[in-house]
Protein backbone atom coordinates (compact mmCIF):
# COMPACT_ATOMS: atom_id res chain seq x y z
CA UNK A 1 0.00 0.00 0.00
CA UNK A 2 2.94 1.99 -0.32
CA UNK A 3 2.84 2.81 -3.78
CA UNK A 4 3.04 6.50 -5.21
CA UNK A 5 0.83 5.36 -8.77
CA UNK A 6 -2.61 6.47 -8.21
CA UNK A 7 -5.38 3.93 -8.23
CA UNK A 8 -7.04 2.36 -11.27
CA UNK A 9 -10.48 1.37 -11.74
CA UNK A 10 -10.99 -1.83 -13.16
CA UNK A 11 -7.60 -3.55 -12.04
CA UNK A 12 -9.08 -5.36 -9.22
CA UNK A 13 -6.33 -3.21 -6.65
CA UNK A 14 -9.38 -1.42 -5.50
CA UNK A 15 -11.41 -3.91 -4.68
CA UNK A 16 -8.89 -6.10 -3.06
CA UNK A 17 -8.44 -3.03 -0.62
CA UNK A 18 -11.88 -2.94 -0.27
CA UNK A 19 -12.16 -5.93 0.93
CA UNK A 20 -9.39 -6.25 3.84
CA UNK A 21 -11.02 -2.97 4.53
CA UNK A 22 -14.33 -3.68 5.22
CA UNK A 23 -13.16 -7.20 6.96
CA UNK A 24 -11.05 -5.40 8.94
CA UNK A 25 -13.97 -3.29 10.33
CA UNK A 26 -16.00 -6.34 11.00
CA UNK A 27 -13.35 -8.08 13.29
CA UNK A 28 -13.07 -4.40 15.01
CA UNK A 29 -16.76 -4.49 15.52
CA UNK A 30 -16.93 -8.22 17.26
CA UNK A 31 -14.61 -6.66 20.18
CA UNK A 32 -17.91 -3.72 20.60
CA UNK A 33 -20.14 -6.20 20.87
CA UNK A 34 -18.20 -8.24 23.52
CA UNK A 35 -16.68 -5.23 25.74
CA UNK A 36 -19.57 -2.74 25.04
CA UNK A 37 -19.44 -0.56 28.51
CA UNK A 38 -15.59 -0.37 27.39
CA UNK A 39 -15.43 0.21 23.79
CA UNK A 40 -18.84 2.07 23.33
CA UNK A 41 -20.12 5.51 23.45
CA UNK A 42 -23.52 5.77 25.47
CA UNK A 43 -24.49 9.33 23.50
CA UNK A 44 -24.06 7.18 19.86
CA UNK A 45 -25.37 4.18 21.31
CA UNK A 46 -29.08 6.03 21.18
CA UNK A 47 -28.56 6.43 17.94
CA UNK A 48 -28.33 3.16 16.95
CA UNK A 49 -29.91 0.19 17.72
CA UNK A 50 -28.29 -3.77 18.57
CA UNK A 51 -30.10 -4.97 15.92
CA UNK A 52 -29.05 -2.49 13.01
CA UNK A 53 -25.44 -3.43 14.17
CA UNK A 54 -26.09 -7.01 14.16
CA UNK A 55 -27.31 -6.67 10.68
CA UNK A 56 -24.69 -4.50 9.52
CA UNK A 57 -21.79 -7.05 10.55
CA UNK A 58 -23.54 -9.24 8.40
CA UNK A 59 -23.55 -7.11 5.50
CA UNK A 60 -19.93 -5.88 6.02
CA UNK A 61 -18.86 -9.81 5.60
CA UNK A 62 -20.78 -10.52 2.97
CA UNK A 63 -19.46 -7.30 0.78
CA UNK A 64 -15.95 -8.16 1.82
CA UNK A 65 -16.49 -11.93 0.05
CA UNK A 66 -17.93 -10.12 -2.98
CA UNK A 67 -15.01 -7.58 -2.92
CA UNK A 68 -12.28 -10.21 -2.54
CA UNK A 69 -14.09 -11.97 -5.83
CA UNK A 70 -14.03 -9.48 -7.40
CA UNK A 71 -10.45 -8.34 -7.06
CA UNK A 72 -9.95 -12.19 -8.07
CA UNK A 73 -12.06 -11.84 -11.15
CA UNK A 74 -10.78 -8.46 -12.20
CA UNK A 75 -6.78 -8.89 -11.41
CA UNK A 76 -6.57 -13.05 -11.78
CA UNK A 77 -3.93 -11.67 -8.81
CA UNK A 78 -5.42 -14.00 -5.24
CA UNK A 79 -2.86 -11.27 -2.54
CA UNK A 80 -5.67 -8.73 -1.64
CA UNK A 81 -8.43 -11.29 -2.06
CA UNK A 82 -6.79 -14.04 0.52
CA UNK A 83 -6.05 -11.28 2.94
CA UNK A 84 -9.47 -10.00 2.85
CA UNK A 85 -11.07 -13.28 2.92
CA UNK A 86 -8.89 -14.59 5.92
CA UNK A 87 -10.02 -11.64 7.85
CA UNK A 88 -13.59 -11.99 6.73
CA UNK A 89 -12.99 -15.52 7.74
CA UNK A 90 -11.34 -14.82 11.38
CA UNK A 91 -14.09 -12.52 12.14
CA UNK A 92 -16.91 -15.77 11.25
CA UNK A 93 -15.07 -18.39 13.40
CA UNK A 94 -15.00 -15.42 16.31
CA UNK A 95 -18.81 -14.95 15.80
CA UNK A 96 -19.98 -12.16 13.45
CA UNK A 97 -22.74 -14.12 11.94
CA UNK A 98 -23.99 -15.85 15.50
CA UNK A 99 -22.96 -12.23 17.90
CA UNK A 100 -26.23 -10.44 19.26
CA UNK A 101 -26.44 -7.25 21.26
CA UNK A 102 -27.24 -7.06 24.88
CA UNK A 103 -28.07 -4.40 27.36
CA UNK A 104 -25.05 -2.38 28.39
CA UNK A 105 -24.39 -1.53 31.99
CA UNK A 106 -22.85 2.02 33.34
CA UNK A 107 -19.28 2.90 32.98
CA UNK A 108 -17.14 5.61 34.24
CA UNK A 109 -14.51 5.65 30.98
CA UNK A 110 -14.95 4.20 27.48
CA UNK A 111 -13.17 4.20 24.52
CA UNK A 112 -14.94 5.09 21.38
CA UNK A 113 -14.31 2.45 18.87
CA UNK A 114 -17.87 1.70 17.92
CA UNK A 115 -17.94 5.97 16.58
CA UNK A 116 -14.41 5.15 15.14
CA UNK A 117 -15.30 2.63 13.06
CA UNK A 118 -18.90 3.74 12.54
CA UNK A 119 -17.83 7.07 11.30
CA UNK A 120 -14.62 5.66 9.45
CA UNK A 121 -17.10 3.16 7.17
CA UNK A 122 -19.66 6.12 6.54
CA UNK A 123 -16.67 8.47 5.36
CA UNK A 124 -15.04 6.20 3.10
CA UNK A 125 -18.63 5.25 1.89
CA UNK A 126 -18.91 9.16 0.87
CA UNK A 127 -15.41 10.28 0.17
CA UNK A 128 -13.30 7.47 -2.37
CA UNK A 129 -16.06 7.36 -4.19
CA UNK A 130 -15.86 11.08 -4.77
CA UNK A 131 -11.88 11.69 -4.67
CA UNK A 132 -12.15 9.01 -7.04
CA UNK A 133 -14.33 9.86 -9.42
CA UNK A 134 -14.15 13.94 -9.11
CA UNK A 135 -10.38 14.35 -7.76
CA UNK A 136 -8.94 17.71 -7.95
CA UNK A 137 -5.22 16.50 -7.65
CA UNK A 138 -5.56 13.43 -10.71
CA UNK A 139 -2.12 11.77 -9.85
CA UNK A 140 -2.73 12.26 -6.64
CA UNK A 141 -3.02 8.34 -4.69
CA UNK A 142 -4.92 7.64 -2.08
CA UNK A 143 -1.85 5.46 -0.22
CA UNK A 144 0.24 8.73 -0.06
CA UNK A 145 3.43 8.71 1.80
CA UNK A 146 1.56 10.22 4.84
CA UNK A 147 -1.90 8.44 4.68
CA UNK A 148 -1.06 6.29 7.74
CA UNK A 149 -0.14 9.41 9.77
CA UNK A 150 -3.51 10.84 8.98
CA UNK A 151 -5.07 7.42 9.79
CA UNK A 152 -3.70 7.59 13.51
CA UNK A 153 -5.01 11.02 13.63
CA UNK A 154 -8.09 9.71 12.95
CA UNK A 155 -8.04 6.90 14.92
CA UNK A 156 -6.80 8.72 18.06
CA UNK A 157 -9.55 11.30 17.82
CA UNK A 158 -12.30 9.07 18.11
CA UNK A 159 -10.79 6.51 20.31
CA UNK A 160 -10.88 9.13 22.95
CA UNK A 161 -13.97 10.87 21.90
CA UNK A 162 -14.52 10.87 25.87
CA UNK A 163 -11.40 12.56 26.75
CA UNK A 164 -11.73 15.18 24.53
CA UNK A 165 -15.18 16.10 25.11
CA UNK A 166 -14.55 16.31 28.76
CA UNK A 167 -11.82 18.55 28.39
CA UNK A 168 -13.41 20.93 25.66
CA UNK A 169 -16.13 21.13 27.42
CA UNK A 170 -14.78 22.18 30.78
CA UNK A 171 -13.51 25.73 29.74
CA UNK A 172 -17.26 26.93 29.08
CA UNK A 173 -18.85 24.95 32.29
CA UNK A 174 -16.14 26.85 34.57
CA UNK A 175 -16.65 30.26 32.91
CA UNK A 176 -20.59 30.26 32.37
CA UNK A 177 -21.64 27.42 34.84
CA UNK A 178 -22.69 29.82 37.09
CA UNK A 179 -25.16 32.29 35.24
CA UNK A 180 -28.77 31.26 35.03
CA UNK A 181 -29.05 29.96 31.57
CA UNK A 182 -32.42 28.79 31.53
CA UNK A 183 -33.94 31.61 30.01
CA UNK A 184 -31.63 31.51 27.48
CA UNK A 185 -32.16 27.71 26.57
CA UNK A 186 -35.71 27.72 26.92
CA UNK A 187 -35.81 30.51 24.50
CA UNK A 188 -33.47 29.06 22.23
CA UNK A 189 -34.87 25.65 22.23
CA UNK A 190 -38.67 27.38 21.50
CA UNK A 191 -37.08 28.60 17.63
CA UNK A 192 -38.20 26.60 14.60
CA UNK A 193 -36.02 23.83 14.31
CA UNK A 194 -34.18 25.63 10.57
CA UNK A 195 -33.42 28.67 12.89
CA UNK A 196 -32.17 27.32 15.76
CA UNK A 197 -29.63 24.99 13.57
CA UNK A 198 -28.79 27.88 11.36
CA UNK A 199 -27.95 29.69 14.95
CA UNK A 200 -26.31 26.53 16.04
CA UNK A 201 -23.85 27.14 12.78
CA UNK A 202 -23.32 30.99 12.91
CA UNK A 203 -22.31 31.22 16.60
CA UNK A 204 -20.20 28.57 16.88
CA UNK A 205 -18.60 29.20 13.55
CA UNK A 206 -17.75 32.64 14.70
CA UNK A 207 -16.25 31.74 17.94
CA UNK A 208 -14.32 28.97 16.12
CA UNK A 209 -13.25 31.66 13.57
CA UNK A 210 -11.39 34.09 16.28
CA UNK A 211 -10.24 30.84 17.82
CA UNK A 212 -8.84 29.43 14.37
CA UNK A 213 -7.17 33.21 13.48
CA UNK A 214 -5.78 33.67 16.64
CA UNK A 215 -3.26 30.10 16.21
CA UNK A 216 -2.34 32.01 12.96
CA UNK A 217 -1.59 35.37 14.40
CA UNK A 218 0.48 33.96 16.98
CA UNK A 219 3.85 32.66 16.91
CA UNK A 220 3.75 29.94 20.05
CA UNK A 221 -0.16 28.77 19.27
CA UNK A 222 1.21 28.62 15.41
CA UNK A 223 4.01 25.91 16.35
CA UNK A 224 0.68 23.23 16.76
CA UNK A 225 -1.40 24.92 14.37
CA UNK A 226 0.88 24.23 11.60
CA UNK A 227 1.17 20.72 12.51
CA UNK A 228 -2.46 20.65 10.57
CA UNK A 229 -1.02 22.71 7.61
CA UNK A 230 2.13 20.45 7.07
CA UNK A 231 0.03 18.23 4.69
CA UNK A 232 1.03 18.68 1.12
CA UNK A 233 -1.50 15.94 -0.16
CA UNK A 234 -4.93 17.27 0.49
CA UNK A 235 -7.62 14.47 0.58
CA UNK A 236 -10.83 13.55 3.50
CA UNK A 237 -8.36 12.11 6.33
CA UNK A 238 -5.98 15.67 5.81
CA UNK A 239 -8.35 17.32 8.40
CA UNK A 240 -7.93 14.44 10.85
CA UNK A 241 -4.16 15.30 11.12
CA UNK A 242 -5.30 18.20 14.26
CA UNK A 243 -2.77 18.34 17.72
CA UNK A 244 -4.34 17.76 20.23
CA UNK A 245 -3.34 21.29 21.84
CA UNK A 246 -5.48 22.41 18.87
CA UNK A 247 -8.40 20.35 18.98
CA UNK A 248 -8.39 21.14 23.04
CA UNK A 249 -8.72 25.29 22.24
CA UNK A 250 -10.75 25.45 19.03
CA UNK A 251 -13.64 22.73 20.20
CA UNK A 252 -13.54 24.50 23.51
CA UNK A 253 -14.64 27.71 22.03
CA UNK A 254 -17.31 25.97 19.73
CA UNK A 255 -18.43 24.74 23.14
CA UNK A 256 -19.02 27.95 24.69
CA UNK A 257 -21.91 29.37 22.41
CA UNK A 258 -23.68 25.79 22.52
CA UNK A 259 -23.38 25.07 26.21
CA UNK A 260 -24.46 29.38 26.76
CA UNK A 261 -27.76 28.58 24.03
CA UNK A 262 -28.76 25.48 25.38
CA UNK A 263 -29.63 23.92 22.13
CA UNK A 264 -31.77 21.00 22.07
CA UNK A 265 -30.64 17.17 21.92
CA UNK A 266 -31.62 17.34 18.10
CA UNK A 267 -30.03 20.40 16.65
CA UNK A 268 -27.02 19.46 18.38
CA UNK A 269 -27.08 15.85 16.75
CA UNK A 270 -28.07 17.04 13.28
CA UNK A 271 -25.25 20.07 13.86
CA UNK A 272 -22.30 17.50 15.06
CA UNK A 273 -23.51 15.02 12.07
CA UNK A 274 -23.20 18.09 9.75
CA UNK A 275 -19.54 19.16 11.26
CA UNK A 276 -18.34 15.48 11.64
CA UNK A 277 -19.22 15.19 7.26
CA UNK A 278 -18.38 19.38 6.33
CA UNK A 279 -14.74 19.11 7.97
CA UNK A 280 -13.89 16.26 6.27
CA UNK A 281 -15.76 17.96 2.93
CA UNK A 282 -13.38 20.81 2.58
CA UNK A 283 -10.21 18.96 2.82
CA UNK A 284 -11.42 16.61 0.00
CA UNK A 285 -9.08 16.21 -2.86
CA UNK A 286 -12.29 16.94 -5.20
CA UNK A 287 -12.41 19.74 -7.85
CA UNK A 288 -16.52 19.38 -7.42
CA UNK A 289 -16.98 23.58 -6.67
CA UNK A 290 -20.78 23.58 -5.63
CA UNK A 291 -21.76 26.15 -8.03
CA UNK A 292 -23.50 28.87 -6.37
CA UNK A 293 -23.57 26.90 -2.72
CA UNK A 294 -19.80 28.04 -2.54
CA UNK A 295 -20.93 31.75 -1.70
CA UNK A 296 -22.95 30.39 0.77
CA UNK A 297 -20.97 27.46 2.89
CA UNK A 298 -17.42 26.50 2.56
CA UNK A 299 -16.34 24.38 -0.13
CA UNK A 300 -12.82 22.06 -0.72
CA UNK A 301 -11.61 24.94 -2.93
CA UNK A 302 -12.29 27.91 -0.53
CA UNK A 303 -10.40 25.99 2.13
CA UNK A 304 -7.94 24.61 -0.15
CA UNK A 305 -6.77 28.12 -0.38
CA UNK A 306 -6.38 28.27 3.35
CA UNK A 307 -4.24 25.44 2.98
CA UNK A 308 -1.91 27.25 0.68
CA UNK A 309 1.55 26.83 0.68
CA UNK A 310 2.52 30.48 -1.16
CA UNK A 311 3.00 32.66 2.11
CA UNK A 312 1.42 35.58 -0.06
CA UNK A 313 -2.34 34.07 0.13
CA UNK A 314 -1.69 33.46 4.03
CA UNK A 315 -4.26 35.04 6.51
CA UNK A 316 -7.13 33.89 4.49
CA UNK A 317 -10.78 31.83 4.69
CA UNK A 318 -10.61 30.72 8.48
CA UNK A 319 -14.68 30.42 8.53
CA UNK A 320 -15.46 26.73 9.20
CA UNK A 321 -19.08 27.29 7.63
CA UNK A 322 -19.70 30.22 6.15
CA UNK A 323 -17.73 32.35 3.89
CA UNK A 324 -19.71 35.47 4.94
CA UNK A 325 -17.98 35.48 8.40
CA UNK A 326 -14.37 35.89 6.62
CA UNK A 327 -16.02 38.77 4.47
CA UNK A 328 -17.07 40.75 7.72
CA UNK A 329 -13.48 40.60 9.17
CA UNK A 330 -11.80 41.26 5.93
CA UNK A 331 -9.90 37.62 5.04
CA UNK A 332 -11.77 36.28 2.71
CA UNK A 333 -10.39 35.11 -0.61
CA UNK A 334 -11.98 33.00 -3.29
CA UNK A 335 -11.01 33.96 -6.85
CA UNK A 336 -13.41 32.51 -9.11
CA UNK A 337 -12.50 28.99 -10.28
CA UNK A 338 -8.97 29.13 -9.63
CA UNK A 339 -7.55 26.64 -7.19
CA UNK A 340 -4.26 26.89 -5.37
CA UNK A 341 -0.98 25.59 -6.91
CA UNK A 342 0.05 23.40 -3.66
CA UNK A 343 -0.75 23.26 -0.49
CA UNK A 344 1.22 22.65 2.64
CA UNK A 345 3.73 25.24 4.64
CA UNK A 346 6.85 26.75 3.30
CA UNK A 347 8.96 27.21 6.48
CA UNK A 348 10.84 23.80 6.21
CA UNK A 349 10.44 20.08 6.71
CA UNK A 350 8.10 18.82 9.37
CA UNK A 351 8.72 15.72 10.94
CA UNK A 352 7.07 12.90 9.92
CA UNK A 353 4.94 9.97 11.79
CA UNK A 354 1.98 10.93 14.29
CA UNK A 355 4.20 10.56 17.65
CA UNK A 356 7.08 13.04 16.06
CA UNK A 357 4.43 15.43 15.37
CA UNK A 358 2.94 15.89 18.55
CA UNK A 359 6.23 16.12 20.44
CA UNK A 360 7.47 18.67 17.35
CA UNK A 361 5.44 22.19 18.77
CA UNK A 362 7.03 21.65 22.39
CA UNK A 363 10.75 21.44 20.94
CA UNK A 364 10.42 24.53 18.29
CA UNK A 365 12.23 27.35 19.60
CA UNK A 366 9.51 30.79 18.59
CA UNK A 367 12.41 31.85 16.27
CA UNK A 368 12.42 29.20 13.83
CA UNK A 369 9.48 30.53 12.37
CA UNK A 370 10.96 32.35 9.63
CA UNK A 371 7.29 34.44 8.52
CA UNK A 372 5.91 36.24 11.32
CA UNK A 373 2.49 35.09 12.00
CA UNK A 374 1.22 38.76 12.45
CA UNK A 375 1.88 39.03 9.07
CA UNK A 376 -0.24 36.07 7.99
CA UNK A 377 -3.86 37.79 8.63
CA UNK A 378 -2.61 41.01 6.57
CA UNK A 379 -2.29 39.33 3.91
């Protein structure tokens, strides 16, 4: 998986892949059902049901056979088709045809693998398809030399969905934990459900805006900021690769505007669905440019230009959401169907592998940076 050639249809490599990958998810899945107070996440665990999983485990194995087929019928090549069907097979002898749900008792920690894995099928289901089809970059493979980095970003993030949450949340139940809110939330939670989501979107995508502009505009908070700009090979994990010093200060300020508004259980569902798909939309390595939706929500190209590696388009399109919110403040930047000629950072190599990374900000010294980050929002 290693290989720098981009991906043909029709050569059976695809579907070999496809394959070990959906097997691989089913043999993930048995440990969910077996540890589910440990592996599970009681707020996702409403949203589905034991026996939609039980069903889907089924389905997963079944596709994987028909993948591994047809990578055999395709390639006459048996690699990706043995590994796929020997995981398929493992994850049969362990039980993912005869497994059932049960009721889950109380925990004090979990890990969220069942969100992980959940939320790694439904991406994939969206995004190949559409890098594939619609990519921006054409030579551009999906097994680029820092896919696997990404991956553990990914990973990481939703393994400790718990941890994070806790911690992002904490900033806005010390600060405003002690005003009477309820006003506020009963008000809130009284809108139509259209308004109250499209509130959901502004405020938090205007607190995340200051919070997103402010790691650019200063030299220390830019050291972990640019950990997320060091890609070069935009695609839907690139917005995974996030330190966690990052995540930690941007969600925290989303935080504040949805724990101060009280928004009900479903606009805060539908909004986090919305985020959890849009973030890894505008990363996309898809030249798809929405037509006239562009003006209206942020698209891969306006935050492809965010992403750019020529210093002299810095400072630009740090809305999450809407573009409208980098026209008030002055940074926004989206010249008509032109898309940027790279994208990564120009102020020297960046270490690779996830664990290199996350020590990397703590070992800069402030003076490597050789572009002032003040200058970055003039631009």
């Amino acid at each position: 998986m290693g290989s720098n050639k981009r991906l043909k249809i029709g050569q059976g490599q695809i579907s070999g892949y496809i394959s070990i990958f959906l097997a691989t998810l089913a043999l993930l899945g048995i440990f969910c059902f077996w540890y589910p107070e440990e592996l599970t996440t009681p707020e996702f665990r409403e949203i589905y049901t034991k026996e939609s999983m039980e069903i889907l485990m089924m389905g997963v194995i079944i596709a994987s056979f028909f993948f591994a087929l047809l990578s055999i019928l395709l390639s006459k090549r048996f690699k990706w088709a043995l590994i796929g069907s020997g995981i398929s097979a493992l994850a049969i002898s362990l039980g993912a045809f005869t497994i059932e749900g049960r009721a889950v008792d109380k925990a004090s920690w979990h890990f969220g693998l069942d969100w992980m894995l959940l939320d790694l099928f439904l991406m994939t289901l969206i995004f190949i398809p559409l890098e594939l089809f619609f990519p921006k970059n054409k030579s551009q493979t999906k097994f680029h030399e820092e896919w696997r980095t990404d991956l553990m970003y990914f990973v990481i993030s939703h393994l400790f969905i718990q941890f994070f949450g806790v911690i992002t949340q904490k900033p806005a139940l010390l600060f405003f934990g002690w005003i009477g809110l309820d006003k506020i939330h009963l008000w809130v939670q009284n809108l139509p459900f259209i308004l109250a989501l499209l509130l959901a979107f502004f405020s938090t995508d205007l607190f995340q805006y200051w919070a997103h502009r402010f790691f650019h505009t200063r030299v220390y908070l830019w050291r972990f900021h640019s950990i997320h700009h060091s890609t070069k090979s935009m695609d839907w994990l690139a917005g995974s690769r996030t330190h966690f010093i990052d995540i930690f200060f941007t969600r925290a300020m989303t935080f504040i505007p949805l724990y101060v508004l009280g928004f009900s259980s479903t606009v805060f569902n539908v909004y986090i669905i919305f985020i959890a798909i849009h973030a890894v939309l505008i990363h996309a390595n898809t030249r798809i440019n929405f037509g006239p939706l562009k003006y209206i929500f942020t698209t891969p190209q306006y935050h492809h230009w965010h992403h750019c590696e020529d210093p002299k388009y810095y400072g630009h399109n740090f809305a999450s959401i809407f573009p409208f919110i980098d026209m008030m403040f002055g940074t926004y930047y989206l010249p008509g169907k032109k898309w940027p000629a790279g994208t990564g950072v120009h102020e020297g190599s960046y270490p690779k592998g996830f664990i290199k990374q996350s020590i990397y900000p703590f070992t800069k010294s402030p003076f490597d940076t050789d572009l002032n980050m003040d200058e970055r929002s003039d631009r």
